[in-house]
C-alpha atoms as a PDB file:
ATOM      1  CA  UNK A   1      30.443  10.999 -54.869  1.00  0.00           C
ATOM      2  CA  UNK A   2      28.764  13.017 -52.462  1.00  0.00           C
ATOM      3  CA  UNK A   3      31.120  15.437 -50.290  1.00  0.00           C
ATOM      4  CA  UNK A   4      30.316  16.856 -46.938  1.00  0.00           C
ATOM      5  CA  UNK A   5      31.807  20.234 -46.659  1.00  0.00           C
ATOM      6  CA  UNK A   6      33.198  20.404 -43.085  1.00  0.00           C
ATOM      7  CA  UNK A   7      33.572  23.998 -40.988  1.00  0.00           C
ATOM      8  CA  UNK A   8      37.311  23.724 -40.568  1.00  0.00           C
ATOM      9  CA  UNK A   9      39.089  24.829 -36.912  1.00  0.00           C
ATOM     10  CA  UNK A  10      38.877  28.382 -36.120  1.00  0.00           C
ATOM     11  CA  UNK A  11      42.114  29.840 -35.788  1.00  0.00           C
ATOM     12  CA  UNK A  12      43.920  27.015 -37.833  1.00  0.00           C
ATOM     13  CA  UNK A  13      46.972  27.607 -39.974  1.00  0.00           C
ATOM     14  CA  UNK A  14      45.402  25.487 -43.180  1.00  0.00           C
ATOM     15  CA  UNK A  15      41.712  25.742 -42.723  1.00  0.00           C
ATOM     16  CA  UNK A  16      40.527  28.775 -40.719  1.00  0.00           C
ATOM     17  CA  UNK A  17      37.925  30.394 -42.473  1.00  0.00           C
ATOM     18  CA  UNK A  18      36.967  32.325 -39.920  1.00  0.00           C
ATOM     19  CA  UNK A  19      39.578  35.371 -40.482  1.00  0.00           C
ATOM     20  CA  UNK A  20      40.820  35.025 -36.969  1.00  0.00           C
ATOM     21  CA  UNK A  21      44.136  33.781 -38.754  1.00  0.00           C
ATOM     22  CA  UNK A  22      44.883  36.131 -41.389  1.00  0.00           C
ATOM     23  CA  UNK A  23      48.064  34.014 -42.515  1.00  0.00           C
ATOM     24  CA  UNK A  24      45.229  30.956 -42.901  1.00  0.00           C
ATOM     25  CA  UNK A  25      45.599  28.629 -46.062  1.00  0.00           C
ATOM     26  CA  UNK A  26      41.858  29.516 -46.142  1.00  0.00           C
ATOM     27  CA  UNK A  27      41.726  25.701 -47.496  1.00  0.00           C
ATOM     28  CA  UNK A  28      38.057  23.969 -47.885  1.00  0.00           C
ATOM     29  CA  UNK A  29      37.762  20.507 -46.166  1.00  0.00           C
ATOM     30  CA  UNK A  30      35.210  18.306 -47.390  1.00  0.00           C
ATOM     31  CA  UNK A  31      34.104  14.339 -46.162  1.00  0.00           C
ATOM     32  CA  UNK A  32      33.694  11.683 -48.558  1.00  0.00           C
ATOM     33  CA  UNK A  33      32.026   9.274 -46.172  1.00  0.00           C
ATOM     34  CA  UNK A  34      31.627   6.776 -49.169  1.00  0.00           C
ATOM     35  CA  UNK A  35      35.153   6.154 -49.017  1.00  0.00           C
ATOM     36  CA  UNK A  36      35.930   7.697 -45.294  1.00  0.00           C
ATOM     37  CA  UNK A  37      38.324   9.998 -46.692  1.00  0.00           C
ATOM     38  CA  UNK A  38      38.817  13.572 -45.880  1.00  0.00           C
ATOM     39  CA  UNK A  39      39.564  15.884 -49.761  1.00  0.00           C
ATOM     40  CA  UNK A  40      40.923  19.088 -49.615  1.00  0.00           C
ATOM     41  CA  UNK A  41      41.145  20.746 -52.949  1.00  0.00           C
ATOM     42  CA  UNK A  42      43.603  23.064 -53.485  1.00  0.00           C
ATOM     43  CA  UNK A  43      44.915  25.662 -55.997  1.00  0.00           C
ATOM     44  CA  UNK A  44      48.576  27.321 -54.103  1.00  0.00           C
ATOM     45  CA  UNK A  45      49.512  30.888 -55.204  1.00  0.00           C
ATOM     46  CA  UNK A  46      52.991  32.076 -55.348  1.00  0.00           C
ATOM     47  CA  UNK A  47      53.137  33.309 -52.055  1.00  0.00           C
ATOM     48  CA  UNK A  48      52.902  29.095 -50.695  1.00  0.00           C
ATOM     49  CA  UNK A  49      56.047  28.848 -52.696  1.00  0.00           C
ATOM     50  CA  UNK A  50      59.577  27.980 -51.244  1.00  0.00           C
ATOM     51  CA  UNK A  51      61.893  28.171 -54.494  1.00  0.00           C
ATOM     52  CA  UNK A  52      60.082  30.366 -57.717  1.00  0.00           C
ATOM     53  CA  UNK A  53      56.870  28.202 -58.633  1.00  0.00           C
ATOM     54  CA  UNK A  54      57.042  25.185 -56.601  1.00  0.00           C
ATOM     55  CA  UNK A  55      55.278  25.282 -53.723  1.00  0.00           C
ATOM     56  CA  UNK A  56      57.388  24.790 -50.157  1.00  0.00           C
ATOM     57  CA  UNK A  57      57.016  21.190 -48.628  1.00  0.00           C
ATOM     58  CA  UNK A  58      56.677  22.657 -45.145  1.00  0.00           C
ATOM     59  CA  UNK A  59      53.397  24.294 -46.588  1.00  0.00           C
ATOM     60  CA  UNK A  60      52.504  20.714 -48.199  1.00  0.00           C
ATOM     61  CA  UNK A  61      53.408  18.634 -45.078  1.00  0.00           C
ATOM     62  CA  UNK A  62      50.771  20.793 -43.092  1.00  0.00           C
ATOM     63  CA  UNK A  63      47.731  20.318 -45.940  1.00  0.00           C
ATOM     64  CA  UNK A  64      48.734  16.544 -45.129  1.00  0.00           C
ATOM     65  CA  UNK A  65      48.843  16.668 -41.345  1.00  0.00           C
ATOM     66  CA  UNK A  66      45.321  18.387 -41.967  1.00  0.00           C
ATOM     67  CA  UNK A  67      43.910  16.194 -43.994  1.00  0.00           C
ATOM     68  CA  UNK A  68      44.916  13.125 -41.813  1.00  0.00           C
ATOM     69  CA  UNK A  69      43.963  15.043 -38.639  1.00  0.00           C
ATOM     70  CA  UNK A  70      40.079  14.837 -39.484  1.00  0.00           C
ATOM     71  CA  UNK A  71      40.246  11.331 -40.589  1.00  0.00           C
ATOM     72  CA  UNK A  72      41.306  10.970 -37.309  1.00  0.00           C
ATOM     73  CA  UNK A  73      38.425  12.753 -35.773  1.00  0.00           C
ATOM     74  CA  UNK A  74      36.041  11.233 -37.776  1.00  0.00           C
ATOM     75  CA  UNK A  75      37.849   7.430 -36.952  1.00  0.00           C
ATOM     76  CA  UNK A  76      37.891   8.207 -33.314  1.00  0.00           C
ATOM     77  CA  UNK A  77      35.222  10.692 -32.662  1.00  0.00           C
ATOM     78  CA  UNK A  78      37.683  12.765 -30.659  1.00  0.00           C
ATOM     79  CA  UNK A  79      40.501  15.193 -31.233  1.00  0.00           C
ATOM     80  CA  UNK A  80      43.854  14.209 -31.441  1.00  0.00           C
ATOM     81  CA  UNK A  81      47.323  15.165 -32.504  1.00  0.00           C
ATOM     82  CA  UNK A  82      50.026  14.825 -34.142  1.00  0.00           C
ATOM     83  CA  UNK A  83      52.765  12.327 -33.237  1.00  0.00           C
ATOM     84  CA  UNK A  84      54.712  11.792 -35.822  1.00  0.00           C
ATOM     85  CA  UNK A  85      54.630  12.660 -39.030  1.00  0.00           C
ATOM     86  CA  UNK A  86      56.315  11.413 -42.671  1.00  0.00           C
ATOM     87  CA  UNK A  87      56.033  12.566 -46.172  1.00  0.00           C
ATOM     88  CA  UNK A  88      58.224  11.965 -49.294  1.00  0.00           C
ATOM     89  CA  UNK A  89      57.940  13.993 -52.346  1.00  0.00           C
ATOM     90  CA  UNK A  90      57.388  12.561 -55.727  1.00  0.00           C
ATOM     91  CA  UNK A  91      57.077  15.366 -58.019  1.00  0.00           C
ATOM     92  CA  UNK A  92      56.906  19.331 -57.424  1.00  0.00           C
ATOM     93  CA  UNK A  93      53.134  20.922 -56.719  1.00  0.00           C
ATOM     94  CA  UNK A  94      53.562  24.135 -59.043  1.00  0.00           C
ATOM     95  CA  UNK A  95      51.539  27.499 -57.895  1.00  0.00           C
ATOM     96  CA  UNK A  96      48.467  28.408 -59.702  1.00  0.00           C
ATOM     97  CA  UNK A  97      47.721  24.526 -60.492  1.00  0.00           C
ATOM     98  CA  UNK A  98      44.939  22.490 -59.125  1.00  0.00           C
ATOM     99  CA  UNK A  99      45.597  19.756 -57.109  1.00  0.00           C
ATOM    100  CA  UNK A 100      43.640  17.008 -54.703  1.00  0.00           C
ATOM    101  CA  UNK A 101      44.740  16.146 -51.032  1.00  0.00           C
ATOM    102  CA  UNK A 102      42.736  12.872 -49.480  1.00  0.00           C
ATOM    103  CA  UNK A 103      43.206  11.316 -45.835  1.00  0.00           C
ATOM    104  CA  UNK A 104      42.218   8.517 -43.983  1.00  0.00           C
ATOM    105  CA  UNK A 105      42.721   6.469 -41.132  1.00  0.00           C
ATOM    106  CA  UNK A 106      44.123   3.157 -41.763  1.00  0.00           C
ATOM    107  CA  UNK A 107      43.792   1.945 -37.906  1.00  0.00           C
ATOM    108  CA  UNK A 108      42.699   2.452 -34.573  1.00  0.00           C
ATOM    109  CA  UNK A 109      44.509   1.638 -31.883  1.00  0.00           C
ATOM    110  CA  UNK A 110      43.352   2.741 -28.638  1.00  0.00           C
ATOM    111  CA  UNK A 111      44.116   6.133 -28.353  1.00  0.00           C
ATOM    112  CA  UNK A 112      46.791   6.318 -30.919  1.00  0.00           C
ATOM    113  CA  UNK A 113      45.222   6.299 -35.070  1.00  0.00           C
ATOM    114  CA  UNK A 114      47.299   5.518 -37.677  1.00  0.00           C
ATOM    115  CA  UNK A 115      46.620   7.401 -41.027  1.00  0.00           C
ATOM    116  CA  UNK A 116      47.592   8.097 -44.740  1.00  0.00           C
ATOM    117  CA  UNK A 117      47.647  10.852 -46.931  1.00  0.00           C
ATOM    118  CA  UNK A 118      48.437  11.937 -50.376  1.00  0.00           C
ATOM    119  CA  UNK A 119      48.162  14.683 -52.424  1.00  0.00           C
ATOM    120  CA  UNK A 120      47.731  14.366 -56.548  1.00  0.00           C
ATOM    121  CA  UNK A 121      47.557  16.284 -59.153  1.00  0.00           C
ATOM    122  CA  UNK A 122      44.860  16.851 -62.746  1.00  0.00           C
ATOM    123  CA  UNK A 123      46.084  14.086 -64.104  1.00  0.00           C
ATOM    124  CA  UNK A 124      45.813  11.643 -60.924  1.00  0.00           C
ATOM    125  CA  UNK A 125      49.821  11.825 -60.310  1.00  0.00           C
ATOM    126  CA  UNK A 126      50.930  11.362 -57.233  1.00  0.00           C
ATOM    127  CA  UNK A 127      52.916  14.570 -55.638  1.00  0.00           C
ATOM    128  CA  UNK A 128      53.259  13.427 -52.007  1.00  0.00           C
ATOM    129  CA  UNK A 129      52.407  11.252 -49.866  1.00  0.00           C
ATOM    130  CA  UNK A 130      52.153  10.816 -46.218  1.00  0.00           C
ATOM    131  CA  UNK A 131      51.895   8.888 -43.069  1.00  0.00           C
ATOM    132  CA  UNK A 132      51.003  10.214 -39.524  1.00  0.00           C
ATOM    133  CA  UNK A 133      50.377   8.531 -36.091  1.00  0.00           C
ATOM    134  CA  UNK A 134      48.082  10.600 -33.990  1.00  0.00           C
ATOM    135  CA  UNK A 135      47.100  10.711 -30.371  1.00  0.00           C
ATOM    136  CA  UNK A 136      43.455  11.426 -28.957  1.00  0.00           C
ATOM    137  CA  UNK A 137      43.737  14.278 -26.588  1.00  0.00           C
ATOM    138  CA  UNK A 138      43.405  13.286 -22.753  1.00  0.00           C
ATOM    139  CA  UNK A 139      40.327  15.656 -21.574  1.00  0.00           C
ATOM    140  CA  UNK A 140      41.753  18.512 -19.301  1.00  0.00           C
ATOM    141  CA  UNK A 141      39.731  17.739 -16.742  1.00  0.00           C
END
């Protein structure tokens, strides 16, 4: 499998790498365009977590909304956002363990791109998982 590491959104709470948001996730996206997925790999540090060890689901709702929101660029070609959003979580993402977010877009539809996400962990478990509807952004013009 051959990944295409992708430069991320300047300024963006989960993949700035820029250092114009200091409070960044400083994740790594990559593009698996064997499988049209988007993978983040990930490896949370105490200060992601919500209750002592276990990282807080706000922080892994937004690594999902990421990693759908580039499978929805890459589907559509255009930006979009997000519309609606659900995740349900299956078992707790500890800190300092490695773990494996993937997106995709399931559909198309016009402007509006349905897409999946889930996020597993060294053993292939499933930890979350998500679904998202997102809208192309109208040009400002």
């Amino acid at each position: 499998m051959a990944l295409e590491k992708l430069e991320g959104s300047r300024g963006c709470f989960v993949c700035d790498k820029t250092g114009v948001n200091p409070r960044s996730l400083g994740v790594t996206l990559f593009w698996d365009e064997e499988s049209d997925t988007t993978v983040i790999p990930f490896t949370p540090d105490d200060s992601w977590c919500g209750y002592e060890g276990i990282v807080h689901g706000g922080i892994l709702t937004a690594i999902c909304d990421d990693v759908m929101a580039w499978s929805a660029r890459k589907a559509s070609g255009e930006w979009s956002v997000t519309a609606s959003i659900s995740v349900r979580f299956l078992r707790p993402v500890g800190s300092g363990k490695s773990y494996t977010a993937t997106g995709r877009a399931s559909a198309v539809e016009g402007r509006k791109i349905r897409t999946e996400a889930r996020i597993t962990n060294e053993e292939g478990k499933v930890c979350a998982d998500a679904k998202a509807v997102f809208v192309v952004v109208k040009n400002k013009e």
